[in-house]
C-alpha atoms as a PDB file:
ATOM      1  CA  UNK A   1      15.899 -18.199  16.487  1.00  0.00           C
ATOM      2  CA  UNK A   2      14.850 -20.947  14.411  1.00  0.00           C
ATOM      3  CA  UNK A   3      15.065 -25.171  15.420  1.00  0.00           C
ATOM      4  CA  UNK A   4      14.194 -27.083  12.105  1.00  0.00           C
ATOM      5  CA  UNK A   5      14.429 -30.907  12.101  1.00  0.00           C
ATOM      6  CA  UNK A   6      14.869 -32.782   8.695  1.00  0.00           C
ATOM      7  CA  UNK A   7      13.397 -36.585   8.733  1.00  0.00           C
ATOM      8  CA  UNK A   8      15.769 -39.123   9.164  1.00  0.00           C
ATOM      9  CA  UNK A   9      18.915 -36.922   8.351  1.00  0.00           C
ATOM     10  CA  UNK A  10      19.908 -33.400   9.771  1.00  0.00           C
ATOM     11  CA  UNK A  11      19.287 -30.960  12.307  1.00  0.00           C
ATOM     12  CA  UNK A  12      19.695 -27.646  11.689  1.00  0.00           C
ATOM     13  CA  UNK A  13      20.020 -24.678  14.124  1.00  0.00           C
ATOM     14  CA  UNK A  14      19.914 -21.028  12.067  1.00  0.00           C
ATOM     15  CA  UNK A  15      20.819 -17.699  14.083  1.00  0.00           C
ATOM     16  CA  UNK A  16      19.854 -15.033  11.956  1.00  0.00           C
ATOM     17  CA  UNK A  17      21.459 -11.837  13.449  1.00  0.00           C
ATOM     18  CA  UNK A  18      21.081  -8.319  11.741  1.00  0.00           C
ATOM     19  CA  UNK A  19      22.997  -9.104   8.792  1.00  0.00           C
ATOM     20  CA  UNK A  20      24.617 -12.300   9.400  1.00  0.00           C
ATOM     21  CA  UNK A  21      23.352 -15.917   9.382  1.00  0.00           C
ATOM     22  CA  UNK A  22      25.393 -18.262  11.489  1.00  0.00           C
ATOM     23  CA  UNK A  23      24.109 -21.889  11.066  1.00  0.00           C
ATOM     24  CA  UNK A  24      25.033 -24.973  13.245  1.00  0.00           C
ATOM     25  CA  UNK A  25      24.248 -28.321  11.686  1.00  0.00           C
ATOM     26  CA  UNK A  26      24.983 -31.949  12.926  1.00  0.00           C
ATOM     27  CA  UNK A  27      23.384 -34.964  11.709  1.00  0.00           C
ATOM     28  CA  UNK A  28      23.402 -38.664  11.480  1.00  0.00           C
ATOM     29  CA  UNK A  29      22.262 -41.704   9.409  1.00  0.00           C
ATOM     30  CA  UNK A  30      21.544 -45.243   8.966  1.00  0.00           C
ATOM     31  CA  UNK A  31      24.044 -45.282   6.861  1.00  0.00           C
ATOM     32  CA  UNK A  32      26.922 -42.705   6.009  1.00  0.00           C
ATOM     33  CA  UNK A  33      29.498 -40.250   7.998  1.00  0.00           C
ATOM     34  CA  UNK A  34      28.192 -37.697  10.537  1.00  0.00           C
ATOM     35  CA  UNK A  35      28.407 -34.297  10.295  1.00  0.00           C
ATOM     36  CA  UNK A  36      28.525 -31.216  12.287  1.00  0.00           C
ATOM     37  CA  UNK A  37      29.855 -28.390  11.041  1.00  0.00           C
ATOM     38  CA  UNK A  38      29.081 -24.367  11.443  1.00  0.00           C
ATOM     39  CA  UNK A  39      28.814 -21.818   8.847  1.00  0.00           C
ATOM     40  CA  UNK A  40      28.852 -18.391   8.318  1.00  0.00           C
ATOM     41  CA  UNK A  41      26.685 -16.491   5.449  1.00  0.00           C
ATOM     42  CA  UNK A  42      26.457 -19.722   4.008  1.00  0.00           C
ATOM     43  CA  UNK A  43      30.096 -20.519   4.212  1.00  0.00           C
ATOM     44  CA  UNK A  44      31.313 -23.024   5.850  1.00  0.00           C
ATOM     45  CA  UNK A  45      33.752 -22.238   8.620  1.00  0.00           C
ATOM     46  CA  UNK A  46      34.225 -25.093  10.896  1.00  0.00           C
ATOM     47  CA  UNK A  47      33.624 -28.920  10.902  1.00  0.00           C
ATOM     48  CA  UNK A  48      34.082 -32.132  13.119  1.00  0.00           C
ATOM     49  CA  UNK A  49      36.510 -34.955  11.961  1.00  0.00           C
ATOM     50  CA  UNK A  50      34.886 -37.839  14.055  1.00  0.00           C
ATOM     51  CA  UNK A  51      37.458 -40.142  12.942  1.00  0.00           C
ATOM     52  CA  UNK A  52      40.520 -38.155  13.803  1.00  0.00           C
ATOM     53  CA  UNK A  53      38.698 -36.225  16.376  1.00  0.00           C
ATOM     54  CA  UNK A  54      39.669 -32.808  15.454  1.00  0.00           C
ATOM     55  CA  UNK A  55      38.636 -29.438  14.703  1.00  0.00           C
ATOM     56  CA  UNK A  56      38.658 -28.920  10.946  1.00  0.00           C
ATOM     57  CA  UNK A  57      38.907 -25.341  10.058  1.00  0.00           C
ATOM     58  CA  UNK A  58      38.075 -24.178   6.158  1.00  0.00           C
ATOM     59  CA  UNK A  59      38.993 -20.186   6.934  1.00  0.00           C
ATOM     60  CA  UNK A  60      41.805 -19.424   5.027  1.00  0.00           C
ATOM     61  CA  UNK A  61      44.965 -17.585   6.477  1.00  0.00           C
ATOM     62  CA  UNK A  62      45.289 -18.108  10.305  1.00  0.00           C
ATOM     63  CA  UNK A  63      42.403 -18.800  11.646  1.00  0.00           C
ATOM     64  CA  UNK A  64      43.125 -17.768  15.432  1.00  0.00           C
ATOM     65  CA  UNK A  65      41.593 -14.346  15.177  1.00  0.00           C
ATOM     66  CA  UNK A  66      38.327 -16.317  14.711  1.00  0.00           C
ATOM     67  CA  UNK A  67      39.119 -18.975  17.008  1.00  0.00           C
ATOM     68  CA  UNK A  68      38.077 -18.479  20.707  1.00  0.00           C
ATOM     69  CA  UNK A  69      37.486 -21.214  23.789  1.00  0.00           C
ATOM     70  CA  UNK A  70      35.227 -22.821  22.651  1.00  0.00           C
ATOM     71  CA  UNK A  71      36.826 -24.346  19.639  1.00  0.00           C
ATOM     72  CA  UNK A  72      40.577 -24.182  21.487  1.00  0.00           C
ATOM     73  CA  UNK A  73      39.310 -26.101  24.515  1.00  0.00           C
ATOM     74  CA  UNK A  74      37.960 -28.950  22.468  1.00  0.00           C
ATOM     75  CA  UNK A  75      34.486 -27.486  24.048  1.00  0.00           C
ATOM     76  CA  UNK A  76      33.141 -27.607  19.839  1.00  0.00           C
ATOM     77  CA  UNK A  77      34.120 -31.138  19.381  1.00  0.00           C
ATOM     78  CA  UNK A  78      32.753 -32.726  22.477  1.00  0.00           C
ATOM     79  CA  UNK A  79      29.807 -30.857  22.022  1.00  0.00           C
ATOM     80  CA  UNK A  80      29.322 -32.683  18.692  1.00  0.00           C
ATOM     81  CA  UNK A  81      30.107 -36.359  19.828  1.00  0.00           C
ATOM     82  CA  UNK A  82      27.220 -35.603  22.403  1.00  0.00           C
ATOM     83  CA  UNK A  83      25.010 -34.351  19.683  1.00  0.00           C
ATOM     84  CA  UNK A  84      25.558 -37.060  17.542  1.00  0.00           C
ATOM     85  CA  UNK A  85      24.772 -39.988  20.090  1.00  0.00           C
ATOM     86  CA  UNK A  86      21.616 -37.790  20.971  1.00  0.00           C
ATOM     87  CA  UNK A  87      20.398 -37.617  16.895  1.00  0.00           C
ATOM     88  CA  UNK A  88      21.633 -41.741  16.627  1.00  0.00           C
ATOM     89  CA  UNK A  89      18.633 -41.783  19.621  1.00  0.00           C
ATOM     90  CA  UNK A  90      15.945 -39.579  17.959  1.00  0.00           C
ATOM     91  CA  UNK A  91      16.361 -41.683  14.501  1.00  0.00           C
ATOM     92  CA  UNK A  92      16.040 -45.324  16.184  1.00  0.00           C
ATOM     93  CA  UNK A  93      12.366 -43.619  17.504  1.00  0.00           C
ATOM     94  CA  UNK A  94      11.917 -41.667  14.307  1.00  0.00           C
ATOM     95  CA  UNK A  95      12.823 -45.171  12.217  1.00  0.00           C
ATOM     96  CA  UNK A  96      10.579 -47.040  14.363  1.00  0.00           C
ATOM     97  CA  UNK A  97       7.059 -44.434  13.804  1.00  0.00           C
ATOM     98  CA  UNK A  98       7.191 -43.534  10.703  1.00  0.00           C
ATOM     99  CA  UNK A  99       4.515 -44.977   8.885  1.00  0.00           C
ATOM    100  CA  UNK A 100       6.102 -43.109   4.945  1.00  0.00           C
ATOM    101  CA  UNK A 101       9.021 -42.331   4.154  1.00  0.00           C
ATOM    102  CA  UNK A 102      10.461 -39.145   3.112  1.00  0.00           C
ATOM    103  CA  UNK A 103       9.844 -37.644   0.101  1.00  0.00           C
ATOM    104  CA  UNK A 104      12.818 -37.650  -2.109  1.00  0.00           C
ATOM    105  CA  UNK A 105      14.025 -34.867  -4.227  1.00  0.00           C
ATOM    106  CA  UNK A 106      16.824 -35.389  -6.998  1.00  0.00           C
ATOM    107  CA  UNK A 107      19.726 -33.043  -7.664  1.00  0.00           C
ATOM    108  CA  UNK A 108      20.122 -30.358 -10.204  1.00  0.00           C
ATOM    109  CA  UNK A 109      23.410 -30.358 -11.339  1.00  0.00           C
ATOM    110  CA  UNK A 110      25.665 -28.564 -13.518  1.00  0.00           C
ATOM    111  CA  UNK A 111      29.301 -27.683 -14.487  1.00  0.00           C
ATOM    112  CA  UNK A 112      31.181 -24.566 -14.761  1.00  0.00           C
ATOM    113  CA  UNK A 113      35.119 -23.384 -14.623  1.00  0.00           C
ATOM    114  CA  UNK A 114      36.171 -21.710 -11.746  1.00  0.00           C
ATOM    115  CA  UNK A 115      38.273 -19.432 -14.418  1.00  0.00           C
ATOM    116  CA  UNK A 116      37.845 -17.834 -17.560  1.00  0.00           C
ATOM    117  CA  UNK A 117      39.360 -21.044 -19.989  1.00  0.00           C
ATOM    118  CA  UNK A 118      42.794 -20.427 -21.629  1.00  0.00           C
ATOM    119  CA  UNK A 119      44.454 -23.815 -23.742  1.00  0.00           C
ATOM    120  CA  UNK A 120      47.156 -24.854 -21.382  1.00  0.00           C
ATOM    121  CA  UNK A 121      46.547 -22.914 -18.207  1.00  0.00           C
ATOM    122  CA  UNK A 122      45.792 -24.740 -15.298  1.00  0.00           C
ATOM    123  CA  UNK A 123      42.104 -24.166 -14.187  1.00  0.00           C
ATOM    124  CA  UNK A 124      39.356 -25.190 -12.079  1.00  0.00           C
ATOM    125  CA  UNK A 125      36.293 -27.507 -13.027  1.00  0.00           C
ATOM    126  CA  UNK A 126      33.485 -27.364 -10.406  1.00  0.00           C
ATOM    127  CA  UNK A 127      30.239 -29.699 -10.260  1.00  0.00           C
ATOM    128  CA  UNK A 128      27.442 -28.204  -8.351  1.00  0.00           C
ATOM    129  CA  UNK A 129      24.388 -30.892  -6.997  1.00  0.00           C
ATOM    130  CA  UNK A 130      21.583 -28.935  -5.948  1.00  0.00           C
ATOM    131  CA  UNK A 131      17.996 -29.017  -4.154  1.00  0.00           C
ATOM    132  CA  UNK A 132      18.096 -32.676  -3.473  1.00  0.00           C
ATOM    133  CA  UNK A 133      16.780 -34.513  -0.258  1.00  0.00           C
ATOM    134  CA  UNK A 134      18.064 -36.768   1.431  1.00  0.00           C
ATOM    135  CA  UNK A 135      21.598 -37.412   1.466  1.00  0.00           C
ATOM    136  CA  UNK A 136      24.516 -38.811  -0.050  1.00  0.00           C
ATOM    137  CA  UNK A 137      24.802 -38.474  -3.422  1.00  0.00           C
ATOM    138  CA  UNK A 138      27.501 -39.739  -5.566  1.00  0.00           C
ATOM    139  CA  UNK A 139      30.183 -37.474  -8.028  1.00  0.00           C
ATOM    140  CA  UNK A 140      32.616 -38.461  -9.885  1.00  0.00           C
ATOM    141  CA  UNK A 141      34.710 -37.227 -13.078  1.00  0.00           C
ATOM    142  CA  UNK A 142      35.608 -38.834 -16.358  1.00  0.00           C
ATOM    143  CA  UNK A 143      38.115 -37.033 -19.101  1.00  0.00           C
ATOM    144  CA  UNK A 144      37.718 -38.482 -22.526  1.00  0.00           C
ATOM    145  CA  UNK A 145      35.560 -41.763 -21.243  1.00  0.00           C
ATOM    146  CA  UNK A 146      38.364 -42.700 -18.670  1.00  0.00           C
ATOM    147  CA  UNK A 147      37.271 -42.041 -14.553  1.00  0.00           C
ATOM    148  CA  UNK A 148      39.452 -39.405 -12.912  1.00  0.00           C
ATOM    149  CA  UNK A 149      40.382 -39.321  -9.302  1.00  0.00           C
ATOM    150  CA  UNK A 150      43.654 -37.615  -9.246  1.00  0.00           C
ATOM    151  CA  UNK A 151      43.039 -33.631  -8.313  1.00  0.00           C
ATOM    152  CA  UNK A 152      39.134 -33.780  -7.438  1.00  0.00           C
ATOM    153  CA  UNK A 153      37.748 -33.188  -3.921  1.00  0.00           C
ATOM    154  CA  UNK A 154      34.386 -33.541  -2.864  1.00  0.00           C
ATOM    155  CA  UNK A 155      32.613 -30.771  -0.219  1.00  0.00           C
ATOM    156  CA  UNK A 156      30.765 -31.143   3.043  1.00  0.00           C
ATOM    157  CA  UNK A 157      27.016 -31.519   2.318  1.00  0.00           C
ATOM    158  CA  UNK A 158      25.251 -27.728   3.001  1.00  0.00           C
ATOM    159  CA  UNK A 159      21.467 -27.370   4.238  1.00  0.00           C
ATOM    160  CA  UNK A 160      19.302 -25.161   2.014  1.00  0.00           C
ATOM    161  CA  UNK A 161      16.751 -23.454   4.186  1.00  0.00           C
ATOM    162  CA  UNK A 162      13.801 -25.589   1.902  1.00  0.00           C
ATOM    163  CA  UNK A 163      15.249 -28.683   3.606  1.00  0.00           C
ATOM    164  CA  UNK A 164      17.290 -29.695   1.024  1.00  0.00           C
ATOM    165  CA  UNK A 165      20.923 -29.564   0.410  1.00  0.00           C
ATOM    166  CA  UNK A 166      23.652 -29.103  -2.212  1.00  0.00           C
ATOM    167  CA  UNK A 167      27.647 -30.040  -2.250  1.00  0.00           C
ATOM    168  CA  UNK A 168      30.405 -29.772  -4.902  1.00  0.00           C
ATOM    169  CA  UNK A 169      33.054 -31.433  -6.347  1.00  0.00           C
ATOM    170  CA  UNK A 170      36.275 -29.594  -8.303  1.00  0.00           C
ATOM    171  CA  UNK A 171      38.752 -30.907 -10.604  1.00  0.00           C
ATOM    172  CA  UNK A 172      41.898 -29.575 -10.939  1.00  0.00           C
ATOM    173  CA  UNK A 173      42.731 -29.242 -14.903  1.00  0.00           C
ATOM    174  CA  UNK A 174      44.379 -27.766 -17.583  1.00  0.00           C
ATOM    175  CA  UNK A 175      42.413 -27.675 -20.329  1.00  0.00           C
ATOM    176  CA  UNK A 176      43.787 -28.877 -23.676  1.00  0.00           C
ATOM    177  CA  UNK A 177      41.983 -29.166 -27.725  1.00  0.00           C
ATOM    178  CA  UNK A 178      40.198 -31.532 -28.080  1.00  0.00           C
ATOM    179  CA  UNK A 179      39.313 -32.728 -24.056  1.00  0.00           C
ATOM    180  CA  UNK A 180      36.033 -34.039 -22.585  1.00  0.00           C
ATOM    181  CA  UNK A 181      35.029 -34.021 -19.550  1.00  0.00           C
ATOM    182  CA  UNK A 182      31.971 -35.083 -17.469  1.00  0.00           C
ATOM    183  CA  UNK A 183      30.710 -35.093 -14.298  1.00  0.00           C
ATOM    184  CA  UNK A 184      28.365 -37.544 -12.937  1.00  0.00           C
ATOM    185  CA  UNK A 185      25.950 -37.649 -10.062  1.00  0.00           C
ATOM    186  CA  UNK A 186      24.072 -40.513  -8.582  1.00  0.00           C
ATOM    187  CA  UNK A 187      21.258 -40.172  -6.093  1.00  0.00           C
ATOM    188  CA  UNK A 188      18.331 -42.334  -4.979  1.00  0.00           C
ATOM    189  CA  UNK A 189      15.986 -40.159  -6.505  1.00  0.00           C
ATOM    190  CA  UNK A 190      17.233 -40.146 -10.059  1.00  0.00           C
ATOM    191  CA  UNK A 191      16.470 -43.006 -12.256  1.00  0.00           C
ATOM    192  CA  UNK A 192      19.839 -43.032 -14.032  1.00  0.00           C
ATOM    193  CA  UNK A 193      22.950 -41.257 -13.347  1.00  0.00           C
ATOM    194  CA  UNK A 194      22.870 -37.780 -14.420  1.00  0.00           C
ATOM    195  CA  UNK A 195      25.871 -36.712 -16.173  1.00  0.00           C
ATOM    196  CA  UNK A 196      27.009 -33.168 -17.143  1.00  0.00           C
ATOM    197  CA  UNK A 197      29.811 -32.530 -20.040  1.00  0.00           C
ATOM    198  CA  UNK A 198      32.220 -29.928 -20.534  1.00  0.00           C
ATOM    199  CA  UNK A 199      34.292 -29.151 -23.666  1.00  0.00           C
ATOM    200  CA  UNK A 200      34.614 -27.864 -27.413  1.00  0.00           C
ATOM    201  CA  UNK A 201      31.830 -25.444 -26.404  1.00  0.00           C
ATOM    202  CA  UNK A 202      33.334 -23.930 -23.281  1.00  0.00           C
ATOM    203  CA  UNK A 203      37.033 -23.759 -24.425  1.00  0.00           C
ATOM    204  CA  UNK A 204      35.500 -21.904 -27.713  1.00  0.00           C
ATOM    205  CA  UNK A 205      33.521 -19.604 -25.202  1.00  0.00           C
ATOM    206  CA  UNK A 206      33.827 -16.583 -27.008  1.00  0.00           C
ATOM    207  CA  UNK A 207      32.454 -18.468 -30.315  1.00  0.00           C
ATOM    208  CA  UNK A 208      28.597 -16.842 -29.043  1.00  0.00           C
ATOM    209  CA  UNK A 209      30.286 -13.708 -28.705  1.00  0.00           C
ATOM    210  CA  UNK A 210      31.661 -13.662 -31.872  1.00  0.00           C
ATOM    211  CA  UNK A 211      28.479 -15.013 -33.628  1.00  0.00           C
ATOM    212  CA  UNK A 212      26.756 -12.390 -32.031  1.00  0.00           C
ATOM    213  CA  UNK A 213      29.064  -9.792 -33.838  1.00  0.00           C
ATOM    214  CA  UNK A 214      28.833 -11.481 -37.326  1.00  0.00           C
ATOM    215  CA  UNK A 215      25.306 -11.350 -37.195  1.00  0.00           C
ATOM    216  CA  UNK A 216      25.122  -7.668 -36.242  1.00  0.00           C
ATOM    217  CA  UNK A 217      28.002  -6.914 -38.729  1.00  0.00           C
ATOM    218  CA  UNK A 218      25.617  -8.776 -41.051  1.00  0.00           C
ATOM    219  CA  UNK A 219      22.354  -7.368 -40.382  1.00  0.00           C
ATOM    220  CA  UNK A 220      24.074  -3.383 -40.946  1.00  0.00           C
ATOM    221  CA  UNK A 221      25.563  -4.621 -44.016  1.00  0.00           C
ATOM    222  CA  UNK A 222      22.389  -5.341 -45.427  1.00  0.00           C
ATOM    223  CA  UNK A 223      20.289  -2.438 -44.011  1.00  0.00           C
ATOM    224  CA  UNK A 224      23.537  -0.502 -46.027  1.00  0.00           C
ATOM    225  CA  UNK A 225      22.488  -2.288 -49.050  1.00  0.00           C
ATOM    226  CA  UNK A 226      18.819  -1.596 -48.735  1.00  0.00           C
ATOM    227  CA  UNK A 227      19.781   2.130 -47.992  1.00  0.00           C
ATOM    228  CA  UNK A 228      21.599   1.639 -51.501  1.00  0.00           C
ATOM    229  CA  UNK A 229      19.011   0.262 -53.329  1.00  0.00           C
ATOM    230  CA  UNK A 230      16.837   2.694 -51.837  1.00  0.00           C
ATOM    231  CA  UNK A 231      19.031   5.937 -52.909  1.00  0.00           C
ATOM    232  CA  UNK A 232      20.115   4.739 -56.225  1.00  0.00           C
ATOM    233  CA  UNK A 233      16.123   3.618 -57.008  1.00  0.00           C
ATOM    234  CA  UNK A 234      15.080   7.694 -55.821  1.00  0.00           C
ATOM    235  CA  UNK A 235      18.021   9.065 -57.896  1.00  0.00           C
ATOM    236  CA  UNK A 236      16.528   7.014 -60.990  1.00  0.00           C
ATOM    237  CA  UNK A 237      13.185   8.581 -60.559  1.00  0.00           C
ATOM    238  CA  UNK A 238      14.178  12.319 -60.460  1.00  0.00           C
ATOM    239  CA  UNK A 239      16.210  11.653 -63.019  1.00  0.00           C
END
């Protein structure tokens, strides 16, 4: 059993049984939404709505198999208003000592389909932030210069066990000739926004594959041409 507590943002319980991790997180800030959520294997499960005041499942399928008392009983989410009012309590002391402030770790980010890409076939664009300390950060999506908000969602924000965390944003799409997209994330740590592009390259995936090919296809015709020379240059000299 392992109690970590991150400076100024989350705390993070992990249960690490023989080969599953169950993780209980809840957390607080200055500034921002709370949190408390529980996952499984590093899946999320479960979270806490504070301003509906609801359980939140993100199972898929009916989820009453999993569910027992203490989520049905509202046990979960009165557990998390309580822990929330205790972290609000721990921060005003933790605010008040701390003589430096955190250190501050920017995100790594990139972008990737969720399928392979097919012209005209609605797909999947995913942004991934990663290893960055502390929370929020800031994603949004652009097609061809213009800011897109229609079809993107933005996830809960995960612990890594290093102290850091990662969340993603999708994009619902269908990619056509031609398109450009980019993602963008903003964090405290990061000078300038950090932007990641998708397009010509990744809709003409198999271009590397086929380069790959062409140069092989190349490299034995040659080597057949050397072989060639090679023959005809022996036959000369017995003859």
């Amino acid at each position: 059993l392992v109690v970590g507590a991150l400076s100024n943002t989350l705390c993070c319980l992990w249960l690490e049984l023989a080969l599953r991790t169950a993780i209980y997180v809840f957390g607080c800030r200055e500034e921002g939404d709370d949190e408390a959520e529980i996952q499984l294997d590093g899946n999320e499960i479960v979270h806490a709505d504070f301003q509906r005041r609801e359980v939140v499942w993100m199972l898929p399928g009916d989820t009453e198999s999993f569910s027992n008392v203490y989520f049905t009983h509202g046990i979960f989410l009165r557990d998390a208003f309580r822990n929330i009012q205790t972290c609000r309590d721990v921060l005003k002391i933790w605010t008040a000592e701390e003589r430096s402030p955190p250190e501050v770790k920017a995100p790594e980010s990139t972008i990737y389909s969720r399928e392979d890409v097919k012209l005209g076939e609605n797909n999947t664009l995913i942004c991934f932030g990663n290893n960055f300390f502390p929370p929020p950060v800031k994603m949004y999506w652009k097609k061809n210069g213009m800011e897109v908000t229609e079809g993107t969602s933005l996830s809960q924000y995960y612990p890594n066990k290093d102290g850091t965390f990662h969340q993603f944003s999708t994009l619902s799409f269908t990619p056509e000739e031609g398109d450009i997209y980019a993602c963008t994330v903003e964090h405290t740590a990061l000078n300038k926004p950090q932007t990641r592009f998708w397009g010509r390259n990744e809709m003409n995936g198999s271009s590397a594959g086929s380069a790959v090919f062409c140069g092989l296809g190349l490299v034995l015709g040659l080597l057949g041409v050397a072989s060639g020379i090679f023959l005809y240059v022996k036959g000369q000299q017995f003859n």
